[in-house]
PDB file of N, CA and C in Angstrom:
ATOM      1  N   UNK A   1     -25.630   3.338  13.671  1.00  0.00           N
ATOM      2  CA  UNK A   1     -24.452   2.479  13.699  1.00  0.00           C
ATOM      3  C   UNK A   1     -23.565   2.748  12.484  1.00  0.00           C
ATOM      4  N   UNK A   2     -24.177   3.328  11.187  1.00  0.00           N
ATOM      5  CA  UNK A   2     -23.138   3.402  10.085  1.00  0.00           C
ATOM      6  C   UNK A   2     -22.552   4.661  10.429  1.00  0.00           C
ATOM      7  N   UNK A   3     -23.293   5.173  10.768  1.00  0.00           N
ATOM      8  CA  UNK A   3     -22.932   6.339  11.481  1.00  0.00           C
ATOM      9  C   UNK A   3     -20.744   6.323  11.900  1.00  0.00           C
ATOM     10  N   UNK A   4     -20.725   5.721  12.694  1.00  0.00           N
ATOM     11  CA  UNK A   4     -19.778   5.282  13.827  1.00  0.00           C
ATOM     12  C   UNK A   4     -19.136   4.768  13.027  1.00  0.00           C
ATOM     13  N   UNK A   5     -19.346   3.742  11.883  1.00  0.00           N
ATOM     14  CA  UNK A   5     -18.330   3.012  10.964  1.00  0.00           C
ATOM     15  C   UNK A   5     -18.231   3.390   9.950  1.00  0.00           C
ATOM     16  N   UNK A   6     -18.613   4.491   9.703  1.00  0.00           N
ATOM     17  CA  UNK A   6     -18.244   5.301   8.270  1.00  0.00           C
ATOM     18  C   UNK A   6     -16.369   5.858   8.044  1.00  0.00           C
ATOM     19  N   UNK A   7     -16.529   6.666   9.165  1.00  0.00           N
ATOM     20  CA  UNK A   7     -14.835   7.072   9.493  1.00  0.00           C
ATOM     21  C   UNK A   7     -14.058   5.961   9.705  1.00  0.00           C
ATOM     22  N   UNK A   8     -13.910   4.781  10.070  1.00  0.00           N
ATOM     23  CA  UNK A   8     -13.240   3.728  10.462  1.00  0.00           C
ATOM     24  C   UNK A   8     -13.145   3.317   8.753  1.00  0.00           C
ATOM     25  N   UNK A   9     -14.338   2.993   8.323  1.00  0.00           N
ATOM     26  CA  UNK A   9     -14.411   2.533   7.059  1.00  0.00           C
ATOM     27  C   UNK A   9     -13.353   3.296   6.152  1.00  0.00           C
ATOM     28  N   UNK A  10     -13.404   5.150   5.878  1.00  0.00           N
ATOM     29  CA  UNK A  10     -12.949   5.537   5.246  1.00  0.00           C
ATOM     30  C   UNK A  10     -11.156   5.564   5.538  1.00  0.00           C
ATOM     31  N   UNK A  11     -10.961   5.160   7.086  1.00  0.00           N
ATOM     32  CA  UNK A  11      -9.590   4.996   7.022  1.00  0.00           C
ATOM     33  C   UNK A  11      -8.885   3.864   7.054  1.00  0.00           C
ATOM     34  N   UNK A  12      -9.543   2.606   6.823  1.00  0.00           N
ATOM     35  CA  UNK A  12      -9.607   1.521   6.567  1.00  0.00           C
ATOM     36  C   UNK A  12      -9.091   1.225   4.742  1.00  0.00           C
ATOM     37  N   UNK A  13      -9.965   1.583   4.355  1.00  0.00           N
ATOM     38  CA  UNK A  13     -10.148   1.393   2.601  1.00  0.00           C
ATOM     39  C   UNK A  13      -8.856   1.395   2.195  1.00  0.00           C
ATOM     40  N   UNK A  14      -8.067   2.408   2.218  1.00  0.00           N
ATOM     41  CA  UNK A  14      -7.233   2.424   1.917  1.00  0.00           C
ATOM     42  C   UNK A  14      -7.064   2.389   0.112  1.00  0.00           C
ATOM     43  N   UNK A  15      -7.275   3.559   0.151  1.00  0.00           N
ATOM     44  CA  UNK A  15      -7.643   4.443  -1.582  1.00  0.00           C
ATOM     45  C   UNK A  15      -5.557   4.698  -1.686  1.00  0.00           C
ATOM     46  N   UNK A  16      -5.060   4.424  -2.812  1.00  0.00           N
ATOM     47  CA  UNK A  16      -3.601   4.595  -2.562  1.00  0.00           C
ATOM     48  C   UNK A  16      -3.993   4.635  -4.315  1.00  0.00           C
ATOM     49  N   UNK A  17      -2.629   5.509  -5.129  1.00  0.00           N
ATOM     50  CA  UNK A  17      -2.416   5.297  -6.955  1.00  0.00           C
ATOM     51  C   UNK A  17      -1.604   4.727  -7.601  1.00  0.00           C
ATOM     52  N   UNK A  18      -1.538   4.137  -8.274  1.00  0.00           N
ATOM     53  CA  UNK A  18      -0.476   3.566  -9.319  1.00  0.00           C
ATOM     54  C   UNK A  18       1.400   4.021  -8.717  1.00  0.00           C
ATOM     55  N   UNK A  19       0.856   5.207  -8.540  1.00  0.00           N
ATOM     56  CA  UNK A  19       2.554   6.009  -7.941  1.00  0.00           C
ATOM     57  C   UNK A  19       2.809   5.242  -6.895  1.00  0.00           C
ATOM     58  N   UNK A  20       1.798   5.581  -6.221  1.00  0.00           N
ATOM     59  CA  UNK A  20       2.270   4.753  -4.321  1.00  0.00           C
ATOM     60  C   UNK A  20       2.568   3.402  -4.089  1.00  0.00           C
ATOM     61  N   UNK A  21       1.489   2.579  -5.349  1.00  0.00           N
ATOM     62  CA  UNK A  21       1.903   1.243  -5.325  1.00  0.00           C
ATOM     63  C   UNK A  21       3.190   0.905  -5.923  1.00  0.00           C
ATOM     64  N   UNK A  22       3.634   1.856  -6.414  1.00  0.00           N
ATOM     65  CA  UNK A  22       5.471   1.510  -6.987  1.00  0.00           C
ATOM     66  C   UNK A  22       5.996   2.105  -6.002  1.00  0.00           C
ATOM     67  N   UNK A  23       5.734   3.180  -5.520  1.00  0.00           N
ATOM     68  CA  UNK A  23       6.839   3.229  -3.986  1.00  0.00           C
ATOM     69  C   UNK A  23       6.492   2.513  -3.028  1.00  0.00           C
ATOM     70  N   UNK A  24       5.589   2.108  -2.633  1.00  0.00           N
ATOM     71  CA  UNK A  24       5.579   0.778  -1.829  1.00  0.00           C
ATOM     72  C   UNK A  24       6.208  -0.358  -1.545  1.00  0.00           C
ATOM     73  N   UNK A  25       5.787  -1.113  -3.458  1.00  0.00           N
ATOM     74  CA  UNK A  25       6.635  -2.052  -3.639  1.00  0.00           C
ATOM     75  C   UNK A  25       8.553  -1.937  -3.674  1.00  0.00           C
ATOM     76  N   UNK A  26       8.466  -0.829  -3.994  1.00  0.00           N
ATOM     77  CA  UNK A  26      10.234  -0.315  -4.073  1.00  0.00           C
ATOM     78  C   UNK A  26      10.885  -0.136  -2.379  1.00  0.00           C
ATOM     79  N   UNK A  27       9.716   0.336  -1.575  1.00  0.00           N
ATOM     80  CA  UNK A  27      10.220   0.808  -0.318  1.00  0.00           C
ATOM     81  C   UNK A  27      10.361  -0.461   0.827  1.00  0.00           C
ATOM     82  N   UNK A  28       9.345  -1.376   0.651  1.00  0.00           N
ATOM     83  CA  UNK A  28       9.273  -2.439   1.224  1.00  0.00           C
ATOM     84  C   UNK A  28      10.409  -2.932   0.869  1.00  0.00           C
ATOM     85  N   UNK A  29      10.892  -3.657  -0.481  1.00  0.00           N
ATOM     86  CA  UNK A  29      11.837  -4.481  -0.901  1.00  0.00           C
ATOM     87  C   UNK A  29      13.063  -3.846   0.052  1.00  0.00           C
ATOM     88  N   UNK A  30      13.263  -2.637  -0.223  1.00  0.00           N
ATOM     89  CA  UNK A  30      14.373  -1.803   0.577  1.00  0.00           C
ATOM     90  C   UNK A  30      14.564  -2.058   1.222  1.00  0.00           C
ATOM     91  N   UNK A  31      13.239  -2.163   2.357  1.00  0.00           N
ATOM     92  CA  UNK A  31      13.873  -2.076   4.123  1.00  0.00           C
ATOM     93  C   UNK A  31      13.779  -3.349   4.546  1.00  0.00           C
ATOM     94  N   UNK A  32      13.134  -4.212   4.023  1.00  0.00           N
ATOM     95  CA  UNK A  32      13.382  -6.054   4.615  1.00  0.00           C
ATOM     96  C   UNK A  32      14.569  -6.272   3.943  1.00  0.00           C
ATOM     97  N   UNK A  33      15.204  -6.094   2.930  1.00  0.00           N
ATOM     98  CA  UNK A  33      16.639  -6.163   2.754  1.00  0.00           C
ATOM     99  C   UNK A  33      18.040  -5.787   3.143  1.00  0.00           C
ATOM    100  N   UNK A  34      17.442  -4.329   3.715  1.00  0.00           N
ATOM    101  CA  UNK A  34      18.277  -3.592   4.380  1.00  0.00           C
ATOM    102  C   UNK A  34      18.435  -4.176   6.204  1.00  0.00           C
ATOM    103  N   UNK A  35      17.419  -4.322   6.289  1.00  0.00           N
ATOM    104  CA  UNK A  35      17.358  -4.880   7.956  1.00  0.00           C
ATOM    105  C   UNK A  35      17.613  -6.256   8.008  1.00  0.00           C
ATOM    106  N   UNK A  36      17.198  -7.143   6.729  1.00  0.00           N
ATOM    107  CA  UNK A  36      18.291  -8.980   7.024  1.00  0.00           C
ATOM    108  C   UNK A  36      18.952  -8.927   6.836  1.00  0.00           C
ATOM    109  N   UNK A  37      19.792  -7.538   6.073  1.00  0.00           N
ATOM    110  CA  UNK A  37      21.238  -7.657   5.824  1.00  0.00           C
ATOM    111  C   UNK A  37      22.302  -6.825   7.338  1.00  0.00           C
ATOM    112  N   UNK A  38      21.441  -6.282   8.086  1.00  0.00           N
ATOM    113  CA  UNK A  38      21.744  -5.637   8.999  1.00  0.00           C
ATOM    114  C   UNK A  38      21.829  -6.889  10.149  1.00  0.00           C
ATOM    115  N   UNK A  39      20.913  -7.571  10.272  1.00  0.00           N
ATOM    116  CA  UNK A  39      20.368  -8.328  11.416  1.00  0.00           C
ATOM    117  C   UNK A  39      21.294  -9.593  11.091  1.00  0.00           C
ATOM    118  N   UNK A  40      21.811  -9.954   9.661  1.00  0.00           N
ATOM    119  CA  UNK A  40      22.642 -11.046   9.542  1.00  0.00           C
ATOM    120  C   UNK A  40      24.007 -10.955  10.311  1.00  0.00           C
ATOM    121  N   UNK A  41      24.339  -9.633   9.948  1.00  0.00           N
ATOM    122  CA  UNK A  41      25.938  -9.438   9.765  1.00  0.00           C
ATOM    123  C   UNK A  41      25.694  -9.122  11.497  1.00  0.00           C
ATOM    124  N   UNK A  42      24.991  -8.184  12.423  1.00  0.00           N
ATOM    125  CA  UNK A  42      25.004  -8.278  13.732  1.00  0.00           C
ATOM    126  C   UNK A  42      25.267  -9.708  14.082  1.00  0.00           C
ATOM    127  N   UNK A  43      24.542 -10.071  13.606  1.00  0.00           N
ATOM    128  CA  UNK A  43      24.190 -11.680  14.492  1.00  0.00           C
ATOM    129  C   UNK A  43      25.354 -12.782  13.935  1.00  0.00           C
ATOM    130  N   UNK A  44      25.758 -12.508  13.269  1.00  0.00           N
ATOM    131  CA  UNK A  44      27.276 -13.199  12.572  1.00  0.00           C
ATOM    132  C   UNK A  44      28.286 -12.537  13.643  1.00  0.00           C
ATOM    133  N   UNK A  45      28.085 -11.385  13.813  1.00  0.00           N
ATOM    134  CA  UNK A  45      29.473 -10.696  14.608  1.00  0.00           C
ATOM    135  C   UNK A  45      28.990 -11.414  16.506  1.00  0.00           C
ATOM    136  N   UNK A  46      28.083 -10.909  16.364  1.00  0.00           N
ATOM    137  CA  UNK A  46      27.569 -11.620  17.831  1.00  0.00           C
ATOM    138  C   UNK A  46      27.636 -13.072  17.922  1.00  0.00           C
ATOM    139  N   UNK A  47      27.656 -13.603  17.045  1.00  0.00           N
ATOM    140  CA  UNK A  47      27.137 -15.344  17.218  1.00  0.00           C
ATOM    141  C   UNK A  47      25.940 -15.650  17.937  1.00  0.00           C
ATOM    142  N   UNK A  48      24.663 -14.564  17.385  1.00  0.00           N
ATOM    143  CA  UNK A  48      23.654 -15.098  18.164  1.00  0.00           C
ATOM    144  C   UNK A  48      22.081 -15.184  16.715  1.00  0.00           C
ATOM    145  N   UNK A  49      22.239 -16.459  16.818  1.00  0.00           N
ATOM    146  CA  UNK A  49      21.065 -16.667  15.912  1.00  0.00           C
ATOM    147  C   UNK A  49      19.535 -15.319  16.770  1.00  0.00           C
ATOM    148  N   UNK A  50      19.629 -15.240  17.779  1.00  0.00           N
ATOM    149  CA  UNK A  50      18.223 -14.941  18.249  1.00  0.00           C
ATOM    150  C   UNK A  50      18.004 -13.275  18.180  1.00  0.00           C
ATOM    151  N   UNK A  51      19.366 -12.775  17.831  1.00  0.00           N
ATOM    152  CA  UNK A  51      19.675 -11.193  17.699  1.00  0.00           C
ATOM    153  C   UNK A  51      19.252 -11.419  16.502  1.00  0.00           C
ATOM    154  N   UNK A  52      19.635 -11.926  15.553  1.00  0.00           N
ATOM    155  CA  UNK A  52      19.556 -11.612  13.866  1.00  0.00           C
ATOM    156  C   UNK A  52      17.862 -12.073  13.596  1.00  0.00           C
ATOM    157  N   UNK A  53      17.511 -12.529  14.451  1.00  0.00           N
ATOM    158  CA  UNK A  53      15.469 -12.786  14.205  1.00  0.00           C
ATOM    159  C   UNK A  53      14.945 -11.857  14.797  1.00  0.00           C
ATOM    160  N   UNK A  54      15.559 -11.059  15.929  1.00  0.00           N
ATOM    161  CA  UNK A  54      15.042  -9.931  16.571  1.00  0.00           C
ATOM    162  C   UNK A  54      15.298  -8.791  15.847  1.00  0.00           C
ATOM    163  N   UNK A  55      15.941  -8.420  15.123  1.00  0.00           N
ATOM    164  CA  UNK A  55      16.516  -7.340  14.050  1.00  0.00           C
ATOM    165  C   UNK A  55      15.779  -8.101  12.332  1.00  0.00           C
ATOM    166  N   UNK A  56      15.463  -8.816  12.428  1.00  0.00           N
ATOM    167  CA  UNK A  56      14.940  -9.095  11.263  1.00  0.00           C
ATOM    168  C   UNK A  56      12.856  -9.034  11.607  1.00  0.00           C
ATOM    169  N   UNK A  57      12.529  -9.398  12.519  1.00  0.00           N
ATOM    170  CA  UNK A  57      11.499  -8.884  12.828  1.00  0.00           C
ATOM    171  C   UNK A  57      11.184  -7.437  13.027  1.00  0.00           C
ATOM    172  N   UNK A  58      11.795  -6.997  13.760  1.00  0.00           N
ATOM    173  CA  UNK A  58      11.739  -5.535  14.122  1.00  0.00           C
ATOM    174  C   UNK A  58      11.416  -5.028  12.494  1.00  0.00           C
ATOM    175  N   UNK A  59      12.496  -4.875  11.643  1.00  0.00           N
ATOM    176  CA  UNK A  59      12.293  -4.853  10.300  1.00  0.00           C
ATOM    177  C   UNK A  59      11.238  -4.920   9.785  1.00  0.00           C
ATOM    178  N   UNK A  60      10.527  -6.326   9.870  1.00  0.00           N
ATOM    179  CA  UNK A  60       9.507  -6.508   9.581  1.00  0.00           C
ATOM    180  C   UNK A  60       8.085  -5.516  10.134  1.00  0.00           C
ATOM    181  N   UNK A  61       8.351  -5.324  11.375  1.00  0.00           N
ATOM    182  CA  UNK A  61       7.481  -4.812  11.614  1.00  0.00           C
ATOM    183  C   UNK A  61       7.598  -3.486  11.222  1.00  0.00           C
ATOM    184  N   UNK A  62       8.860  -2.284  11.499  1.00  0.00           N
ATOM    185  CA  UNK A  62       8.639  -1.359  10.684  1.00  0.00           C
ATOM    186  C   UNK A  62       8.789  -1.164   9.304  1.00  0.00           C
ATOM    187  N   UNK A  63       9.172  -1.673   8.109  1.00  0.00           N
ATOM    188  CA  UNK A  63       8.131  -2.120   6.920  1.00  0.00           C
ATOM    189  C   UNK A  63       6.913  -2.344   6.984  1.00  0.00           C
ATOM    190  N   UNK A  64       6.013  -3.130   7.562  1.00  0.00           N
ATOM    191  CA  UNK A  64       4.832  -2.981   8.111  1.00  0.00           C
ATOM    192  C   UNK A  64       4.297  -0.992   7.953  1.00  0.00           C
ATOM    193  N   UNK A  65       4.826  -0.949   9.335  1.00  0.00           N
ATOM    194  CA  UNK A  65       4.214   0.562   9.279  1.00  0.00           C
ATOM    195  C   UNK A  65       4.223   1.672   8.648  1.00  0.00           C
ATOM    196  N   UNK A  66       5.159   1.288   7.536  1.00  0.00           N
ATOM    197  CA  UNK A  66       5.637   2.186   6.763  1.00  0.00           C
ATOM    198  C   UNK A  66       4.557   1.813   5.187  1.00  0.00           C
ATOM    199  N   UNK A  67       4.414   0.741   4.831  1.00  0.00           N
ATOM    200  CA  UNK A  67       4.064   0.431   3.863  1.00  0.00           C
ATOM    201  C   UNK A  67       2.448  -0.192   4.280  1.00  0.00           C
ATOM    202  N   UNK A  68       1.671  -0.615   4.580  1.00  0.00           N
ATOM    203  CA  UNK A  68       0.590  -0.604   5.191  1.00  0.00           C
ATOM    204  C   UNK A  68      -0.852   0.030   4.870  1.00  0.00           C
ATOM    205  N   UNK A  69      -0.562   1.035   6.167  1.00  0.00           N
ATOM    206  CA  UNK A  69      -1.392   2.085   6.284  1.00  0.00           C
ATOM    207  C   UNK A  69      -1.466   2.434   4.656  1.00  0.00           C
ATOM    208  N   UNK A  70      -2.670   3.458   4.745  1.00  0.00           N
ATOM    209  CA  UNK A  70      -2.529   4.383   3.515  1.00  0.00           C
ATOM    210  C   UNK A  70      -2.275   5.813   3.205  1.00  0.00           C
ATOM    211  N   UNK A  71      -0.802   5.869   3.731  1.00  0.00           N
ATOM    212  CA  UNK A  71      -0.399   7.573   3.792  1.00  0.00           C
ATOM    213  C   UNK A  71      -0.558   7.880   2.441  1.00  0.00           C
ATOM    214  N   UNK A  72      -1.073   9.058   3.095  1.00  0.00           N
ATOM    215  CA  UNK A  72      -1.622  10.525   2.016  1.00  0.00           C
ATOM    216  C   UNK A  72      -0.663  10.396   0.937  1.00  0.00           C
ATOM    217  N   UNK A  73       0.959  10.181   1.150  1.00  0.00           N
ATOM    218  CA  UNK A  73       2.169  10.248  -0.109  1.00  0.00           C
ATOM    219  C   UNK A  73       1.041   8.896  -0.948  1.00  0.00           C
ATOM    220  N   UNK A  74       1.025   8.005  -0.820  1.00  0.00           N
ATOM    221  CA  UNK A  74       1.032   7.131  -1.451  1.00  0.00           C
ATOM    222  C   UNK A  74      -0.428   7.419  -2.399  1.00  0.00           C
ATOM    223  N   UNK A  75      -1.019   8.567  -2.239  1.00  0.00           N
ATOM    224  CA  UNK A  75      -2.323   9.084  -3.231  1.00  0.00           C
ATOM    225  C   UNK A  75      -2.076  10.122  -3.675  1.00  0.00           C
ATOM    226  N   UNK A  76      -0.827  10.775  -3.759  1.00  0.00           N
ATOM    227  CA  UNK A  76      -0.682  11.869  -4.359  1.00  0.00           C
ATOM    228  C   UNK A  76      -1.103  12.211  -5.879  1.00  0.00           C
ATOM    229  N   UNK A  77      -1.122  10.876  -6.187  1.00  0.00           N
ATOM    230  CA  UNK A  77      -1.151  11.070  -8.021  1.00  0.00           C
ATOM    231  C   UNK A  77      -2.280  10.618  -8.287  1.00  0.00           C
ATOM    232  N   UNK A  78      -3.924  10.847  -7.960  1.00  0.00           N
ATOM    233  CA  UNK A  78      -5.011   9.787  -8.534  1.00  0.00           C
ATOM    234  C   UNK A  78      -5.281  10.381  -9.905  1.00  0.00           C
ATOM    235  N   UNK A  79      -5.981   8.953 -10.240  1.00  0.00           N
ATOM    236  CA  UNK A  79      -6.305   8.711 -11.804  1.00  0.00           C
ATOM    237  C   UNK A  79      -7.688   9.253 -11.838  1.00  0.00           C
ATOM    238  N   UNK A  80      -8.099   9.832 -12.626  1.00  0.00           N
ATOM    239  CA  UNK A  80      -9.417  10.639 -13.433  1.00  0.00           C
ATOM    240  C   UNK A  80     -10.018   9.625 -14.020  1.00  0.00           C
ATOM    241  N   UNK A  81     -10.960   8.140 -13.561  1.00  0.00           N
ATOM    242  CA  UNK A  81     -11.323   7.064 -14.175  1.00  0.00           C
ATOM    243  C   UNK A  81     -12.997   7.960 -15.105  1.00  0.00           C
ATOM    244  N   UNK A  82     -13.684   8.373 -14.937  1.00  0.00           N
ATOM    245  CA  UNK A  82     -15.052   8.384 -15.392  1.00  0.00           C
ATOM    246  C   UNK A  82     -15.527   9.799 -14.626  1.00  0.00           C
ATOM    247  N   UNK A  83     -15.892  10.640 -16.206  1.00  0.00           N
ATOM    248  CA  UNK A  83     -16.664  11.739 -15.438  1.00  0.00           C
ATOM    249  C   UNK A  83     -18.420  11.476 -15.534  1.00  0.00           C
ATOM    250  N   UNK A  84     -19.049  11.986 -14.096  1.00  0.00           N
ATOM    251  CA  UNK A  84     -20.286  11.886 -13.465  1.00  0.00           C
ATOM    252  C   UNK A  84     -21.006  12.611 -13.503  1.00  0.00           C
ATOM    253  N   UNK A  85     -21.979  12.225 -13.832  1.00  0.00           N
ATOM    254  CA  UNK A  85     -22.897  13.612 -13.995  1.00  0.00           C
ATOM    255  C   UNK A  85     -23.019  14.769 -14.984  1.00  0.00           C
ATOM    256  N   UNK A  86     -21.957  14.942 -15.418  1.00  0.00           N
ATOM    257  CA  UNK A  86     -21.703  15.995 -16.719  1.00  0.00           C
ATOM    258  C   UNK A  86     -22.448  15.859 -18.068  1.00  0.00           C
ATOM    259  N   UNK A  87     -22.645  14.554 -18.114  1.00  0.00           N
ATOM    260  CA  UNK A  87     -23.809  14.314 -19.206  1.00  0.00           C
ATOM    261  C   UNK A  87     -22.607  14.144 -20.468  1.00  0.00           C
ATOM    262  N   UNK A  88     -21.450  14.749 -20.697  1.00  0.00           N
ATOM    263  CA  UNK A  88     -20.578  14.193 -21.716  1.00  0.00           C
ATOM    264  C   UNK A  88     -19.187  13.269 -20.753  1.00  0.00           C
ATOM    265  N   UNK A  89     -19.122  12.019 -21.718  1.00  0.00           N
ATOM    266  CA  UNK A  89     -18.441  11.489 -21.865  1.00  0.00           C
ATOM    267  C   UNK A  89     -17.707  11.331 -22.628  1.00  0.00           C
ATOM    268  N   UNK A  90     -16.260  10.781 -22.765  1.00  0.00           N
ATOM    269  CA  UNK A  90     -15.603  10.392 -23.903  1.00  0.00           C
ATOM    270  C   UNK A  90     -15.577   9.175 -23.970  1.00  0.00           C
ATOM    271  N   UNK A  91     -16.152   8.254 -23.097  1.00  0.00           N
ATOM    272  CA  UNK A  91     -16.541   6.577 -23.134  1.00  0.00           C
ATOM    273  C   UNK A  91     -17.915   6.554 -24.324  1.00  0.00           C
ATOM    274  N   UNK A  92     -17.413   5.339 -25.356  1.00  0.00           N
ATOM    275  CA  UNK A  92     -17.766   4.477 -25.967  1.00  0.00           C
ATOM    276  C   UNK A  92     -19.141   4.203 -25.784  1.00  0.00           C
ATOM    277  N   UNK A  93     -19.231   3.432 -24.332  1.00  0.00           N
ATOM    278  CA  UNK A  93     -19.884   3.126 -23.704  1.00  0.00           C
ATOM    279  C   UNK A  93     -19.505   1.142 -22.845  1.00  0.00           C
ATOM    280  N   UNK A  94     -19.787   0.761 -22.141  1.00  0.00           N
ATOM    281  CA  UNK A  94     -19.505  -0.792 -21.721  1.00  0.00           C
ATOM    282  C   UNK A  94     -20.311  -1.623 -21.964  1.00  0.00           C
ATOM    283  N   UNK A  95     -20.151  -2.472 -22.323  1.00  0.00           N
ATOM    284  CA  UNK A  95     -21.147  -3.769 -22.353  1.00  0.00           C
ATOM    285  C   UNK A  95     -20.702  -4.780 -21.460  1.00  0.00           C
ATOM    286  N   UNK A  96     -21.756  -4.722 -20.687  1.00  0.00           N
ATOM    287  CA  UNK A  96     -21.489  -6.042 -19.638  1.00  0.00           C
ATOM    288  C   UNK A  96     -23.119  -7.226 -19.823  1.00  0.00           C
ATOM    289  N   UNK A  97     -22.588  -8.164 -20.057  1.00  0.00           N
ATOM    290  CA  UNK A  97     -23.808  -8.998 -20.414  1.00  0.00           C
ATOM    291  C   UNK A  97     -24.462  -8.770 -21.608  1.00  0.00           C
ATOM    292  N   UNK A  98     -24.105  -8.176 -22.929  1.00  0.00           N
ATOM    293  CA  UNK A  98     -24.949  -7.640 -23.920  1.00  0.00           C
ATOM    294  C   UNK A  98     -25.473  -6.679 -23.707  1.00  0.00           C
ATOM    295  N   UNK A  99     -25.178  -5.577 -22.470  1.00  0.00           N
ATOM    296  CA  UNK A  99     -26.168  -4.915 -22.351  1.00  0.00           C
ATOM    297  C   UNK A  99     -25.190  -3.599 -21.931  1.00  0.00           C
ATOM    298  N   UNK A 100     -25.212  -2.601 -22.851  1.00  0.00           N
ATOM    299  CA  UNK A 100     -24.724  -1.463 -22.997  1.00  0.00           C
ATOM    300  C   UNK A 100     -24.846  -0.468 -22.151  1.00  0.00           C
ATOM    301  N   UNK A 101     -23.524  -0.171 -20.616  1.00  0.00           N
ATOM    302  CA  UNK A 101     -23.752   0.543 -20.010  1.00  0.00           C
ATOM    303  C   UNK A 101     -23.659   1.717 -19.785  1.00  0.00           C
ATOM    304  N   UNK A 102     -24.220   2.995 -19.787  1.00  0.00           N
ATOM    305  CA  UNK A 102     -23.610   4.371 -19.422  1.00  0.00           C
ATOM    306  C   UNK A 102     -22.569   4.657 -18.499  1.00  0.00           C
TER     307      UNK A 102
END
């Protein structure tokens, strides 16, 4: 069974870097702004409250798909946290609980 939920898992997780989370946050703001400002002024010219929620959802939803998922752009830049196994470190070391971790 882990078998089967390993791949789901790994495209699930959604591993993204410091970079992606600023184009994210920058790209999102963009397009829900860009599309209530789109969906207002339609729906002002139309006089229809129910156009400007249908263009403001839509929006929503593609922001959604755009920002979401975890496209590959948005990991382009990962961070080098801790090397494994190599036996040298340049960590100190951690203490969690008094108790000094490797």
């Amino acid at each position: 069974m882990d078998d089967l939920l390993a791949p789901v898992q790994d495209l699930l997780e959604g591993q993204i870097d410091f970079h992606g989370q600023r184009i994210t946050v920058r790209l999102s703001t963009a397009l829900l702004i860009i599309f209530s400002a789109i969906g207002f002024v339609v729906g002002y010219i139309q006089q229809d409250i129910h156009l400007t929620l249908w263009i403001t959802l839509a929006g929503t939803l593609v922001t959604a798909l755009a920002v979401v998922p975890p496209w590959p752009v948005y990991n382009s830049h990962p961070e080098k946290w801790f090397t494994q196994g190599t036996g040298k470190t340049n960590i100190a070391g951690i203490v969690v609980d008094g108790i000094k971790v490797k």
